[in-house]
Each structure stands twice: as structure tokens, then as C-alpha cells.
PDB file of N, CA and C in Angstrom:
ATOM      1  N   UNK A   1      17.612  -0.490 -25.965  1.00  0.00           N
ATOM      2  CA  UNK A   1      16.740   0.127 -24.971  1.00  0.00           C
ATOM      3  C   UNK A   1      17.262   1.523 -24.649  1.00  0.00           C
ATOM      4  N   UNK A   2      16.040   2.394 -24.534  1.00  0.00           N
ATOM      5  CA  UNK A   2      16.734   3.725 -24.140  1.00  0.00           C
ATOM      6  C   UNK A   2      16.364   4.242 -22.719  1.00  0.00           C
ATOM      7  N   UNK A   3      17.296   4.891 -22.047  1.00  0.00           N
ATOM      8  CA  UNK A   3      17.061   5.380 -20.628  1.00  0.00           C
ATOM      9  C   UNK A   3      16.429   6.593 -20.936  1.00  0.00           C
ATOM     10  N   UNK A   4      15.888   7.126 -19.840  1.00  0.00           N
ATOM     11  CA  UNK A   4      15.429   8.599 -19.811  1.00  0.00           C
ATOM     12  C   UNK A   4      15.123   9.018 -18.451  1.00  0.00           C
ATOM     13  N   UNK A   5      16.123  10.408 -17.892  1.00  0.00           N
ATOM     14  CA  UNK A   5      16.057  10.474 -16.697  1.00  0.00           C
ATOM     15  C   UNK A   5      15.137  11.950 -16.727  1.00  0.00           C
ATOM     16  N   UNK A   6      14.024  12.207 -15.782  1.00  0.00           N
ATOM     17  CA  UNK A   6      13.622  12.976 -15.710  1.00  0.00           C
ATOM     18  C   UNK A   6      13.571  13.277 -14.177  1.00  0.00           C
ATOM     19  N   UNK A   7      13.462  14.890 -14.099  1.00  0.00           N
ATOM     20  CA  UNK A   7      13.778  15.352 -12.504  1.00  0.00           C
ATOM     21  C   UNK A   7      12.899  16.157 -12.647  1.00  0.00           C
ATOM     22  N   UNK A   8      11.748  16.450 -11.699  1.00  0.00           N
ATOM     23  CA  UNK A   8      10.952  16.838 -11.199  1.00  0.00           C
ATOM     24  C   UNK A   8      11.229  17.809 -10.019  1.00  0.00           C
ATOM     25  N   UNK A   9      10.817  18.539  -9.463  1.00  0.00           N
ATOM     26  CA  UNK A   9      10.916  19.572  -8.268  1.00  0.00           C
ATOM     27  C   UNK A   9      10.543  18.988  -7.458  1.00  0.00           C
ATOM     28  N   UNK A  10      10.957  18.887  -6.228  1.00  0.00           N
ATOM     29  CA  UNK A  10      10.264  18.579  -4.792  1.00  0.00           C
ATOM     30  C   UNK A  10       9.444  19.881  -4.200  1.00  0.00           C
ATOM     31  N   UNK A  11       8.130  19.161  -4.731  1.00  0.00           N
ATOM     32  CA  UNK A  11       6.940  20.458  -3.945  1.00  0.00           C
ATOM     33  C   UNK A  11       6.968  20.276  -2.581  1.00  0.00           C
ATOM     34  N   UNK A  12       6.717  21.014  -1.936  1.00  0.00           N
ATOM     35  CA  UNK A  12       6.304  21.490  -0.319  1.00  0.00           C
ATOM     36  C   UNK A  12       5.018  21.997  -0.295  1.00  0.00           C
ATOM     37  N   UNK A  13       3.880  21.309  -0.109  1.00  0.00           N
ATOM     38  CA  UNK A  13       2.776  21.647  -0.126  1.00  0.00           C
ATOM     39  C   UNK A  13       1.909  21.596   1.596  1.00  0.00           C
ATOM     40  N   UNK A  14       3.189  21.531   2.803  1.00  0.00           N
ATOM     41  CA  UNK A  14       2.677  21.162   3.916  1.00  0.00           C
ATOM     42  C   UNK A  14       1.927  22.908   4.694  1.00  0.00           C
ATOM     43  N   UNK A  15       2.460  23.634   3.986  1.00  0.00           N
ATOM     44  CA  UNK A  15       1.774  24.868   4.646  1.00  0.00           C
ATOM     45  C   UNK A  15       0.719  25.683   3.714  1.00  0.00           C
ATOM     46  N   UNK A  16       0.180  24.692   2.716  1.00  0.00           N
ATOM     47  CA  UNK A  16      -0.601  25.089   1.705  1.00  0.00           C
ATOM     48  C   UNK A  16      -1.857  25.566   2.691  1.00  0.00           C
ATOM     49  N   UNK A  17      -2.056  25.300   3.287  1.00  0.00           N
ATOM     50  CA  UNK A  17      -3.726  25.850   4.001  1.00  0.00           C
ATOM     51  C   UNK A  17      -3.631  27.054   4.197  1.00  0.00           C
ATOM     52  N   UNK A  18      -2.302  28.034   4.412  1.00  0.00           N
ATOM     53  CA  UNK A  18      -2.192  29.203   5.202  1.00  0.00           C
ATOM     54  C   UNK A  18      -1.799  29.983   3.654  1.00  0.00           C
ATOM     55  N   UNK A  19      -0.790  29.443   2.969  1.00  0.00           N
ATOM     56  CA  UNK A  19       0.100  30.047   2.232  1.00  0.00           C
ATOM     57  C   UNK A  19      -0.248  29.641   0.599  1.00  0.00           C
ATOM     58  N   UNK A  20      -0.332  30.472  -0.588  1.00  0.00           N
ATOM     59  CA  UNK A  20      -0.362  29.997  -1.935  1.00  0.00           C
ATOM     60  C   UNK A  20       0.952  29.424  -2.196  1.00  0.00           C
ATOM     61  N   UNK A  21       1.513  28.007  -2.570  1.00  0.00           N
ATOM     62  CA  UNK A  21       2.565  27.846  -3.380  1.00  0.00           C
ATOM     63  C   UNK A  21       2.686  27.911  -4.379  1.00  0.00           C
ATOM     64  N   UNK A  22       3.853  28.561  -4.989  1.00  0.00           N
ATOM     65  CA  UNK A  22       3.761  28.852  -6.654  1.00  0.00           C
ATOM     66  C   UNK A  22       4.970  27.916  -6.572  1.00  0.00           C
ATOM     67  N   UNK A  23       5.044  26.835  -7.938  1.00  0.00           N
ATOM     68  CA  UNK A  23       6.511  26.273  -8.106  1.00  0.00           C
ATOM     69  C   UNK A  23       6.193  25.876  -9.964  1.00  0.00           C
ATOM     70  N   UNK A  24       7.467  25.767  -9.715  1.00  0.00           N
ATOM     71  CA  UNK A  24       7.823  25.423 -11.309  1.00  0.00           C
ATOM     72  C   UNK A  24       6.813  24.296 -12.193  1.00  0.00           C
ATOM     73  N   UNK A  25       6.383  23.031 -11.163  1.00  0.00           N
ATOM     74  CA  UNK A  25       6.186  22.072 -11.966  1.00  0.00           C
ATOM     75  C   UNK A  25       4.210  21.740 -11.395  1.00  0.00           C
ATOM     76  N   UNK A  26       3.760  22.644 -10.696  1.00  0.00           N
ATOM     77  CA  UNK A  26       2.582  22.749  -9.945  1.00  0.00           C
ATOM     78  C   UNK A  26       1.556  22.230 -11.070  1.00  0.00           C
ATOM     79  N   UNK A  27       1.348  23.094 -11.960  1.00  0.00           N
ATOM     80  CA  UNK A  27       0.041  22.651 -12.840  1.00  0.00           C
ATOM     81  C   UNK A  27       0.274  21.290 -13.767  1.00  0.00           C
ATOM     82  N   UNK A  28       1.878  20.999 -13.400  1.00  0.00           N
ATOM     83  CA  UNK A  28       2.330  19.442 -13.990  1.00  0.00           C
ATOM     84  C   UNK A  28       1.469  18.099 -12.844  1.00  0.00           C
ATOM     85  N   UNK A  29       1.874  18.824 -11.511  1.00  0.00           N
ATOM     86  CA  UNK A  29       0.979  18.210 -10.664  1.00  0.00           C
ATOM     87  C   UNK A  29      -0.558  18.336 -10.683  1.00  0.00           C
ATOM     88  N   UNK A  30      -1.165  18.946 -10.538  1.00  0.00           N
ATOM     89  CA  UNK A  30      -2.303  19.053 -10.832  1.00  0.00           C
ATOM     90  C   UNK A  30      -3.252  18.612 -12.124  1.00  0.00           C
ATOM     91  N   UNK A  31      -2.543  18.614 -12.933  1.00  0.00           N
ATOM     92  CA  UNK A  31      -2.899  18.208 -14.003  1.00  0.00           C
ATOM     93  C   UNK A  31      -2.967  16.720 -14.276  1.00  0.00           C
ATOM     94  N   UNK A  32      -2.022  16.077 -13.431  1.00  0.00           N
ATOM     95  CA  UNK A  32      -1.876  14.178 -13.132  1.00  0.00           C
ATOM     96  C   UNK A  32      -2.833  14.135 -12.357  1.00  0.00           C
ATOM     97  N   UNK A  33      -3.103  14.870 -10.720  1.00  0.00           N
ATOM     98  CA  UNK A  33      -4.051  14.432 -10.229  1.00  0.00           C
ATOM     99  C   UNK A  33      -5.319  14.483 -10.551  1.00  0.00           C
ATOM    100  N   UNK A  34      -5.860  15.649 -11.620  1.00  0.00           N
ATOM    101  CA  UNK A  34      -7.123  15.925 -12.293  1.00  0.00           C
ATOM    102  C   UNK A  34      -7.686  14.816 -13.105  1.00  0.00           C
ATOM    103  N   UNK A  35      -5.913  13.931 -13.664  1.00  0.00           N
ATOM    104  CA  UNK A  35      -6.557  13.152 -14.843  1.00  0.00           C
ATOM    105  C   UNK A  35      -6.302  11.477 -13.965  1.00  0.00           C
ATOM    106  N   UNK A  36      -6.442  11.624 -12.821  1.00  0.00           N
ATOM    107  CA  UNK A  36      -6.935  10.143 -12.653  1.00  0.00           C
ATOM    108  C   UNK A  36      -8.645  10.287 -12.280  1.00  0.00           C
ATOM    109  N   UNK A  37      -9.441  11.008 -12.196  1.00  0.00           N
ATOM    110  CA  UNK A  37     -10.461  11.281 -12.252  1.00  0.00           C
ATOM    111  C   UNK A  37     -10.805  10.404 -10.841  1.00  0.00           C
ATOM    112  N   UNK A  38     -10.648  10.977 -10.032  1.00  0.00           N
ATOM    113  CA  UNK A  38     -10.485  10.539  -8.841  1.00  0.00           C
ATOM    114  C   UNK A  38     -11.189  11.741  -7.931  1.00  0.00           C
ATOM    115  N   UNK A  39     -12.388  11.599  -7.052  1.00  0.00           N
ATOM    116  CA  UNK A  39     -12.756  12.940  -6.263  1.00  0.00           C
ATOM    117  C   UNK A  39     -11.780  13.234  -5.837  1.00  0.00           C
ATOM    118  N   UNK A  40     -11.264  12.194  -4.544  1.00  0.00           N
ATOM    119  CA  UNK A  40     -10.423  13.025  -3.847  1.00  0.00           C
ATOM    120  C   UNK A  40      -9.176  13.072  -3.869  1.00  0.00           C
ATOM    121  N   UNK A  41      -8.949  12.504  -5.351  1.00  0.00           N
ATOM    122  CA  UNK A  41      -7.640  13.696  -5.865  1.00  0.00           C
ATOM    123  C   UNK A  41      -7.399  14.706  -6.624  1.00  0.00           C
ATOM    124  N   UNK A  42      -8.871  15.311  -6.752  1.00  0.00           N
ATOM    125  CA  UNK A  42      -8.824  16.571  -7.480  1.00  0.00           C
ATOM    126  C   UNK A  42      -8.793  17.852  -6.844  1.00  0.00           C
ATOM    127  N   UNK A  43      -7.382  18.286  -7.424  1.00  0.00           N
ATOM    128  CA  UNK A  43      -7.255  19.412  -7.230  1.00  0.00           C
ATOM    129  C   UNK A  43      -7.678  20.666  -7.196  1.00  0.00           C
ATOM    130  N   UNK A  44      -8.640  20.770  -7.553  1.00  0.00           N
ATOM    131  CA  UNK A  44      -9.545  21.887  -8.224  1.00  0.00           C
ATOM    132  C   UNK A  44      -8.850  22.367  -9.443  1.00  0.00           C
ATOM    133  N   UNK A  45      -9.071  24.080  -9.605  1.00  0.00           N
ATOM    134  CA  UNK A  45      -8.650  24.126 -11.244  1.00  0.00           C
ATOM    135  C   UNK A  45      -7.010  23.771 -11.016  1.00  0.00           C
ATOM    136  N   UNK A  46      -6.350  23.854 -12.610  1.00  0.00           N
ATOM    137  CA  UNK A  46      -4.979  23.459 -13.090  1.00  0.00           C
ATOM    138  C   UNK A  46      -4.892  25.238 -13.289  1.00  0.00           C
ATOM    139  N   UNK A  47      -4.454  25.277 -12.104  1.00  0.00           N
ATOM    140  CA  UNK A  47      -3.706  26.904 -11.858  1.00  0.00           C
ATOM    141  C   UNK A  47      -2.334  27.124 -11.930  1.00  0.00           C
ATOM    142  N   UNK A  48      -1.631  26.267 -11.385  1.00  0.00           N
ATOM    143  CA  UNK A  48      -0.073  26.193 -11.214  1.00  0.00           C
ATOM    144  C   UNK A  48      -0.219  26.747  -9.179  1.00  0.00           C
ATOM    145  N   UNK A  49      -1.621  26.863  -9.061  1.00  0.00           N
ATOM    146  CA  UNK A  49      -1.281  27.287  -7.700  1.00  0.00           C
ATOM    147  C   UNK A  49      -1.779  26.499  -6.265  1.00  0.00           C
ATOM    148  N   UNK A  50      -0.904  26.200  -5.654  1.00  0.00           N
ATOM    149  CA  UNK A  50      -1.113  25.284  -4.909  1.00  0.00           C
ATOM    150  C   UNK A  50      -2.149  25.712  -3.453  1.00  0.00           C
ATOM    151  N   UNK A  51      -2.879  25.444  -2.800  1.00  0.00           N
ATOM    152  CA  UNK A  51      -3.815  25.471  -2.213  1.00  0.00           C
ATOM    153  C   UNK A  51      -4.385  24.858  -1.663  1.00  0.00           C
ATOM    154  N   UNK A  52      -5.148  24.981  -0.371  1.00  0.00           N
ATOM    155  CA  UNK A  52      -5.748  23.861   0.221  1.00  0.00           C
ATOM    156  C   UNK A  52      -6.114  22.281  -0.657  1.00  0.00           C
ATOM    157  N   UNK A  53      -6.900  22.809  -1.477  1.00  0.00           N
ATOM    158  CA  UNK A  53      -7.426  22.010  -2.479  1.00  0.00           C
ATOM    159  C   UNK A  53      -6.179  20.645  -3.233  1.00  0.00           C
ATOM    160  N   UNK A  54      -5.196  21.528  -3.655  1.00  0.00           N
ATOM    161  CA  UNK A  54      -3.958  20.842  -4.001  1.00  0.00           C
ATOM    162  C   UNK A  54      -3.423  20.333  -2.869  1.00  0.00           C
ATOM    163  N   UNK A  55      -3.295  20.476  -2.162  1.00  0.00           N
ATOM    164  CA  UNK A  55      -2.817  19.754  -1.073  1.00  0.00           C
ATOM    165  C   UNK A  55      -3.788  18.725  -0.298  1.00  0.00           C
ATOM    166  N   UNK A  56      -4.858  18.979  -0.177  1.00  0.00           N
ATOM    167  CA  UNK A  56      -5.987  17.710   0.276  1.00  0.00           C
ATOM    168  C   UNK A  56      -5.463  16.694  -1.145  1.00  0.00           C
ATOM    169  N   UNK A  57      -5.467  16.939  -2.143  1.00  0.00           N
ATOM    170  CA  UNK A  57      -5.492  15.927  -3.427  1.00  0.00           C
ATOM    171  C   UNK A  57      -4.095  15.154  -3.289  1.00  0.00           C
ATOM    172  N   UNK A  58      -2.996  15.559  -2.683  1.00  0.00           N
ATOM    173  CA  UNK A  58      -2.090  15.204  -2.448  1.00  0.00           C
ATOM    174  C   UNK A  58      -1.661  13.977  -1.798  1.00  0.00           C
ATOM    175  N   UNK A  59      -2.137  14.725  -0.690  1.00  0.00           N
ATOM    176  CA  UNK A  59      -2.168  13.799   0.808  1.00  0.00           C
ATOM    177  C   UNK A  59      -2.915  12.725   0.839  1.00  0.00           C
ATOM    178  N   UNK A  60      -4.509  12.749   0.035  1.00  0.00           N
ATOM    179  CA  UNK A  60      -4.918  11.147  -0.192  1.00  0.00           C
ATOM    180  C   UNK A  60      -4.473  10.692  -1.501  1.00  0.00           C
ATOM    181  N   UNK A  61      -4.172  11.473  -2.002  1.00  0.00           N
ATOM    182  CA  UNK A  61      -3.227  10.133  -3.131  1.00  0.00           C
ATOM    183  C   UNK A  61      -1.978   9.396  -2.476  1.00  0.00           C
ATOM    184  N   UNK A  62      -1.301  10.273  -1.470  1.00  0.00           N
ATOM    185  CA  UNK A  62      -0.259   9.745  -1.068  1.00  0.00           C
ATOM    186  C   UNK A  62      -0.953   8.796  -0.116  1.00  0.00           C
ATOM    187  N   UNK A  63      -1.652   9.144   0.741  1.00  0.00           N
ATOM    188  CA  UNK A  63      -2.387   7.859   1.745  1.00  0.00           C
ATOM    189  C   UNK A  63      -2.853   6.337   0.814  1.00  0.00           C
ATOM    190  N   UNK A  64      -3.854   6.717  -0.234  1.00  0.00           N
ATOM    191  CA  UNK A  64      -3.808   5.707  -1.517  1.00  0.00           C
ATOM    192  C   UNK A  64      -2.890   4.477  -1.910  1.00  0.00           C
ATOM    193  N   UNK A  65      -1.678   5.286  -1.558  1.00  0.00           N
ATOM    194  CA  UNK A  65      -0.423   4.430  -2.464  1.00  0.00           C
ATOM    195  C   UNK A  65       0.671   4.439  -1.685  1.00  0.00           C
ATOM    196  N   UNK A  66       0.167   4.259  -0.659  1.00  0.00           N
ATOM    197  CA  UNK A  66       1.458   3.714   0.310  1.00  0.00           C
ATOM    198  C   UNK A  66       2.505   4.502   0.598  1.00  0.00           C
ATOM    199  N   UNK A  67       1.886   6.111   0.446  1.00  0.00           N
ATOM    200  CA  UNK A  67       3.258   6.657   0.794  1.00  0.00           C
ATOM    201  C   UNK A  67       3.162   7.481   1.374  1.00  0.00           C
ATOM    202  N   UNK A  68       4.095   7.985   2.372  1.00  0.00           N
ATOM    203  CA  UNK A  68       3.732   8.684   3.261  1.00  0.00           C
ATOM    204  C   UNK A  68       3.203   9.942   3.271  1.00  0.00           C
ATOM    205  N   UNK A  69       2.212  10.641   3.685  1.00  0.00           N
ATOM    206  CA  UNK A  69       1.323  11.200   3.729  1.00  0.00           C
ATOM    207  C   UNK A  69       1.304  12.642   4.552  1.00  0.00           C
ATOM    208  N   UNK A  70       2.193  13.416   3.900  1.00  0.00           N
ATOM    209  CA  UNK A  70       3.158  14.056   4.547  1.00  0.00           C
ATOM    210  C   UNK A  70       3.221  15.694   3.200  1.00  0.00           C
ATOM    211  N   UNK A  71       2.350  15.567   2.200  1.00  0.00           N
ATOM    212  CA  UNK A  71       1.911  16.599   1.121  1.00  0.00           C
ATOM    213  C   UNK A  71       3.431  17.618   1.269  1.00  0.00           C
ATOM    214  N   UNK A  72       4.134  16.182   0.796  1.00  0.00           N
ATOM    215  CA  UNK A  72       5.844  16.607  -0.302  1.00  0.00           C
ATOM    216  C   UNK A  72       5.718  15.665  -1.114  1.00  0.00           C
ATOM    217  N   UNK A  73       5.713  16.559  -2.046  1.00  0.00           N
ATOM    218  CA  UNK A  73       5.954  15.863  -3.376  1.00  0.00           C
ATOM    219  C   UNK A  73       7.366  15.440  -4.029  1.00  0.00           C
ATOM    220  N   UNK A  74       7.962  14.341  -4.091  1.00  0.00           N
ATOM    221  CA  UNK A  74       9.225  14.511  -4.169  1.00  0.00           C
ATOM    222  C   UNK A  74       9.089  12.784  -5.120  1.00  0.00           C
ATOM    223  N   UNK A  75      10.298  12.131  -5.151  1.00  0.00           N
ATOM    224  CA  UNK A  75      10.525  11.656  -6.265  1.00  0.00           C
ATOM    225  C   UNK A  75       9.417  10.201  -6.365  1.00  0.00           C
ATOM    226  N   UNK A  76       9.312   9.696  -5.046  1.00  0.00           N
ATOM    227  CA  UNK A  76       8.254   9.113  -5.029  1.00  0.00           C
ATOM    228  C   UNK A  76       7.124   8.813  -5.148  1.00  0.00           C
ATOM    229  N   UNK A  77       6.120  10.514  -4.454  1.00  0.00           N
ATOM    230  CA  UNK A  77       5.278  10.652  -5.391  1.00  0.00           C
ATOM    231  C   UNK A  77       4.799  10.966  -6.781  1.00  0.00           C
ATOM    232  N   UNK A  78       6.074  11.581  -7.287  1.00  0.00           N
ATOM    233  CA  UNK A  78       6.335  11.769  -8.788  1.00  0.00           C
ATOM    234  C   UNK A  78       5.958  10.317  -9.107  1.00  0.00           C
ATOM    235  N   UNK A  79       6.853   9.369  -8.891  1.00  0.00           N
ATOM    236  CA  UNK A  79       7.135   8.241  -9.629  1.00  0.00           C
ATOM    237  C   UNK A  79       5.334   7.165  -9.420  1.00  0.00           C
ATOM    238  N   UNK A  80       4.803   7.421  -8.769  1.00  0.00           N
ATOM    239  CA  UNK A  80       3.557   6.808  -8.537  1.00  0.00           C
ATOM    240  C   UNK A  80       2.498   7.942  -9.661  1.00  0.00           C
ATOM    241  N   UNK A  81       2.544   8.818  -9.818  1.00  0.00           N
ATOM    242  CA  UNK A  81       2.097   9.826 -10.854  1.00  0.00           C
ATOM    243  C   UNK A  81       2.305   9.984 -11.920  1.00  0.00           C
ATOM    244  N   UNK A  82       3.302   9.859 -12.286  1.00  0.00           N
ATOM    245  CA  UNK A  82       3.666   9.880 -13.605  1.00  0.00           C
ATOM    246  C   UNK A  82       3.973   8.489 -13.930  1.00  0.00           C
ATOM    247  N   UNK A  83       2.982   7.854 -15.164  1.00  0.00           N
ATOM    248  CA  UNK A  83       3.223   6.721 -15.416  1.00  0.00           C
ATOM    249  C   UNK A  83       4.138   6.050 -16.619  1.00  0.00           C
ATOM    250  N   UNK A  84       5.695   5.930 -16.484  1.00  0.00           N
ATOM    251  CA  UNK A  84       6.453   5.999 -17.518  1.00  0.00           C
ATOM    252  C   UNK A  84       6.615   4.482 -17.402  1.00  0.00           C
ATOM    253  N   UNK A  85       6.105   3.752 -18.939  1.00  0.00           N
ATOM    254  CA  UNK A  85       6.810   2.354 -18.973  1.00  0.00           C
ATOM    255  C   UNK A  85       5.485   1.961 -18.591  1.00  0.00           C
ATOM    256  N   UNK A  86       4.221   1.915 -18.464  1.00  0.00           N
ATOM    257  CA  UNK A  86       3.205   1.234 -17.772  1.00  0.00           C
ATOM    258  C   UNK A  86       2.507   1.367 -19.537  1.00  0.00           C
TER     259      UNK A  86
END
């Protein structure tokens, strides 16, 4: 069996309404929430830029799945997003 550790960025998407976030792994996010084909977890376009839009998609995915709902993206919501081993 092989391990594989992957690390992700902890986004901060809580002041997205006021402010554009740019981060490293953004259109990685966006691009998971686009492809559960889900209204209201779509982000709008796969910009890399975070935005109201990205952040509404956030916050009910995180409401969705039991986690707190708080539009930080960090290892938890990674791990509910990215589906490794499923």
C-alpha cells in the first residue's frame, strides 16, 4: 500500500465580499466546487479569484457537510473535496 500526503493552503475566504483573494491553490478550489455540479456550490468562473461568488459556494458546501461554516478552507474542507480513495 502506498501513502500519499498532500498539503493544500488554508484559504481565508471570510472577507471575500469586500476584498479579491488571490491564493495559490484558488482555481484548485473552484474547480472541485464547479465539478460537483451543484447550484449552490458554484463558484462562478474558475478564475483563481476568490469573490463573493467563491465564497457563497464555500460556505454552503461547508453547511452541506457538517462543517463549520465559517468560508476557511483548511484541511477539512479540503478533505471533504477532494475525493482521494473513494
Amino acid at each position: 500500500m502506498t501513502s500519499v500526503t498532500v498539503t493544500m493552503e488554508v484559504l481565508d475566504l471570510r472577507n471575500a465580499q469586500n476584498v479579491i483573494v488571490q491564493a495559490r491553490h484558488l482555481d484548485i478550489l473552484q474547480g472541485l466546487l464547479k465539478g460537483t455540479r451543484r447550484a449552490a456550490w458554484d463558484p462562478g468562473p474558475i478564475d483563481g479569484l476568490g469573490g463573493p461568488r467563491t465564497k457563497a459556494a464555500v460556505v454552503a458546501f461547508q453547511g452541506a457537510n457538517a462543517l463549520d461554516a465559517d468560508a476557511i478552507v483548511g484541511p477539512l474542507t479540503w478533505g471533504q473535496l477532494i475525493p482521494f480513495g473513494s
